[in-house]
N, C-alpha and C. Protein backbone atom coordinates (compact mmCIF):
# COMPACT_ATOMS: atom_id res chain seq x y z
N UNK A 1 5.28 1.13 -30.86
CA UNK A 1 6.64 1.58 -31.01
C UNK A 1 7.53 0.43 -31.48
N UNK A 2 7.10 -1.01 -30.98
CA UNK A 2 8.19 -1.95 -30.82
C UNK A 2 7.85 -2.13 -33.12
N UNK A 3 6.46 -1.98 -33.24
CA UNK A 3 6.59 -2.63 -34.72
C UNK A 3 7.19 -1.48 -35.44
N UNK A 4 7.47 -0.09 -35.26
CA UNK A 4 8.01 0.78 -36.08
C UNK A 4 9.41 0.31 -35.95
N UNK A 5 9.94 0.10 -34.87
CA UNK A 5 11.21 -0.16 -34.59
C UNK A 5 11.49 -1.40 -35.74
N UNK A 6 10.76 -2.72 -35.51
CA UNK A 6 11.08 -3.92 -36.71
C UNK A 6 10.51 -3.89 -38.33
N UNK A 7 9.82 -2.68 -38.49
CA UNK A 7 9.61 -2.69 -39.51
C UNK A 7 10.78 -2.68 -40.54
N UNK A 8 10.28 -3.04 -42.09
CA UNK A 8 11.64 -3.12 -43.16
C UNK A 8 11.03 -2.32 -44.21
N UNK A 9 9.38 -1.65 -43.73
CA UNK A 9 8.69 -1.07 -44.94
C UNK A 9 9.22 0.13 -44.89
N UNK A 10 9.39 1.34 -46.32
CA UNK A 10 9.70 2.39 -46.36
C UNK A 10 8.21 2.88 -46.03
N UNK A 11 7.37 2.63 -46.43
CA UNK A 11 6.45 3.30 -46.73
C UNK A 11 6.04 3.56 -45.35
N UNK A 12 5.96 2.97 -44.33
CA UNK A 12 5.32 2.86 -43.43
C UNK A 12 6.59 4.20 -42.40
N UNK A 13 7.85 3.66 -42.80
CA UNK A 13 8.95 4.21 -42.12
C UNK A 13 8.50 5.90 -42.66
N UNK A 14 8.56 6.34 -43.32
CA UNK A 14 8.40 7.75 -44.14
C UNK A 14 7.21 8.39 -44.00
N UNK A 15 5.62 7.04 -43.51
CA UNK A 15 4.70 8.15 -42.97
C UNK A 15 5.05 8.48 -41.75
N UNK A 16 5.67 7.56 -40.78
CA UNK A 16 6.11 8.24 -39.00
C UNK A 16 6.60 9.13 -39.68
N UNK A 17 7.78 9.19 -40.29
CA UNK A 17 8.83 10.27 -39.97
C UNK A 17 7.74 11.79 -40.47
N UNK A 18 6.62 11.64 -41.95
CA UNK A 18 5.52 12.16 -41.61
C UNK A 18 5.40 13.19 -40.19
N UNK A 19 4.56 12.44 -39.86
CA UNK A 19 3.91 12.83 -38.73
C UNK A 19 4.65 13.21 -37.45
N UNK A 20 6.04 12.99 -36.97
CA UNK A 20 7.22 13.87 -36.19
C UNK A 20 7.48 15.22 -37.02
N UNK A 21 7.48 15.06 -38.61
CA UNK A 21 8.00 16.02 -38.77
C UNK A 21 6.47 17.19 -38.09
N UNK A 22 5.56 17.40 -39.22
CA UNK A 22 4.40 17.99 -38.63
C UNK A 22 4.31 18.14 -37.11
N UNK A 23 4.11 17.04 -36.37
CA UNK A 23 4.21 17.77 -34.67
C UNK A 23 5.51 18.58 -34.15
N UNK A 24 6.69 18.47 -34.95
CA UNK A 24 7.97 18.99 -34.49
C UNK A 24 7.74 20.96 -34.78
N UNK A 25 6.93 20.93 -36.04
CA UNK A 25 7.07 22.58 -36.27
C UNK A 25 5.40 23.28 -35.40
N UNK A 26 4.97 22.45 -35.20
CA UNK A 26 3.77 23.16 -34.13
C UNK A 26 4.37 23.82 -33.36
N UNK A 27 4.00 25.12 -32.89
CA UNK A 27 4.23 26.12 -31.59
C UNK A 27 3.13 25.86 -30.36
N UNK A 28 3.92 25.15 -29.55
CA UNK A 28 3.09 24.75 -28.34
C UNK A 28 2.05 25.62 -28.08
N UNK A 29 2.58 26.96 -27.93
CA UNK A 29 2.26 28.10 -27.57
C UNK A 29 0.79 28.70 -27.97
N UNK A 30 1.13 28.19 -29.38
CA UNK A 30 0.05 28.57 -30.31
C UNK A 30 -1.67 27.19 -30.05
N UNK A 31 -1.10 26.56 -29.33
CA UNK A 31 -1.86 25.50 -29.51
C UNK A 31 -3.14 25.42 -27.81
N UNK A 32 -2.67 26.34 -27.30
CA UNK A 32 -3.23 26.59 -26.06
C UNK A 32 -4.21 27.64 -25.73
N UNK A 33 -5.73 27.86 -25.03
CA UNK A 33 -6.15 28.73 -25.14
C UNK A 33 -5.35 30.15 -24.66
N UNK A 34 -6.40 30.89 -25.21
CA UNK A 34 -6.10 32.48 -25.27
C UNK A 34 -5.92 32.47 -23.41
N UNK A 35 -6.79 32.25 -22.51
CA UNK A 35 -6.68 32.11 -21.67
C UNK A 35 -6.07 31.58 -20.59
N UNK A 36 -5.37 30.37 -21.29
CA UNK A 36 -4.13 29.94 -20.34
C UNK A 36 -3.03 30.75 -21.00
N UNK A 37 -3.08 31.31 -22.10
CA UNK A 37 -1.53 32.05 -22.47
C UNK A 37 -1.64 33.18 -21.44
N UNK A 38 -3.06 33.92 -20.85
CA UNK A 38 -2.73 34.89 -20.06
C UNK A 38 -2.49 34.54 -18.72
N UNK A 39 -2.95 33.29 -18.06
CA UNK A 39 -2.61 33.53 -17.09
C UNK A 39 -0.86 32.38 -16.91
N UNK A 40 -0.35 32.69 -18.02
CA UNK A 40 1.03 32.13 -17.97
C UNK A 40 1.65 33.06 -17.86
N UNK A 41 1.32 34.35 -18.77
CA UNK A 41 2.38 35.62 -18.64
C UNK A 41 2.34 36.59 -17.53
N UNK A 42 0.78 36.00 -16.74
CA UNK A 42 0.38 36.65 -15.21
C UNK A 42 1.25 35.91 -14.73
N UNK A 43 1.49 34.76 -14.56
CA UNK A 43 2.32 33.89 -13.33
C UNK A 43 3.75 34.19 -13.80
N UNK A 44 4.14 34.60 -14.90
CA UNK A 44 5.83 34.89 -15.26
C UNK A 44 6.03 36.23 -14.70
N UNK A 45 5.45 37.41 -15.10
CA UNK A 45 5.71 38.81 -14.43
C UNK A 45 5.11 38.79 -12.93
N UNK A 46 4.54 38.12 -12.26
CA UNK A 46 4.66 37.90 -10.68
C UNK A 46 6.02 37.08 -10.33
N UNK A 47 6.35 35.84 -10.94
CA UNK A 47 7.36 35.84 -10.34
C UNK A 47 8.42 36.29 -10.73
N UNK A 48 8.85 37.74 -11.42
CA UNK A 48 9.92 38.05 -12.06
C UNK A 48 9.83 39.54 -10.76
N UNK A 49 8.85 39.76 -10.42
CA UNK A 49 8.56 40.53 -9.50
C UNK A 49 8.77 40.53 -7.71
N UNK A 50 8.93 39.00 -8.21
CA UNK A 50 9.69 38.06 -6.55
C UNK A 50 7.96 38.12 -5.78
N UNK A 51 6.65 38.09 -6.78
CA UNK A 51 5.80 37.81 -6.10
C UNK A 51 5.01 36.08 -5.96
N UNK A 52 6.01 35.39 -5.80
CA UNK A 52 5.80 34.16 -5.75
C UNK A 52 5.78 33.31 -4.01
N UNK A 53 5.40 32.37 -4.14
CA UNK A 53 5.50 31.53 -2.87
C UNK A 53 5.99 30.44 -2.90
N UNK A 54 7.70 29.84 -1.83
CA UNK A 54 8.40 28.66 -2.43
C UNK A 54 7.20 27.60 -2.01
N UNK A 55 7.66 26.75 -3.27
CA UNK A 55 6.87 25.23 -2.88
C UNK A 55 6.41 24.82 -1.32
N UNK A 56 7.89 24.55 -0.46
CA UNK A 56 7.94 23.86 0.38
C UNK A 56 6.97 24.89 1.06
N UNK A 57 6.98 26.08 1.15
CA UNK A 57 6.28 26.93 2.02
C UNK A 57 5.03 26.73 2.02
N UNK A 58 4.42 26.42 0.34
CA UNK A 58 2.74 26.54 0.31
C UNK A 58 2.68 24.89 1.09
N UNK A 59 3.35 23.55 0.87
CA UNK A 59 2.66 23.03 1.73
C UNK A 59 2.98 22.29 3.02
């Protein structure tokens, strides 16, 4: 980080910015198995259902 920061090269400056741009338009979402997306939308409609347990309670 510290040599991107002192760099004076464009070239070098313009491939980072590169490579933020590309990770910036990825969809997290999209990047996760099929299987954790389901049991994310299992754990969102349980607790939208008030079927959850507070933190402090589980330990």
């Amino acid at each position: 980080m510290k040599l991107t920061l002192e760099t004076d090269n464009p070239a070098i400056l313009e491939s980072v910015k590169k490579i933020f741009k590309k990770q910036g338009n990825e969809d997290f979402w999209q990047t996760i198995p099929k299987n954790q997306q389901e049991e994310i939308l299992k754990g969102i409609k349980e607790t939208e259902k008030g079927e959850n347990v507070d933190y402090e309670e589980f330990i």
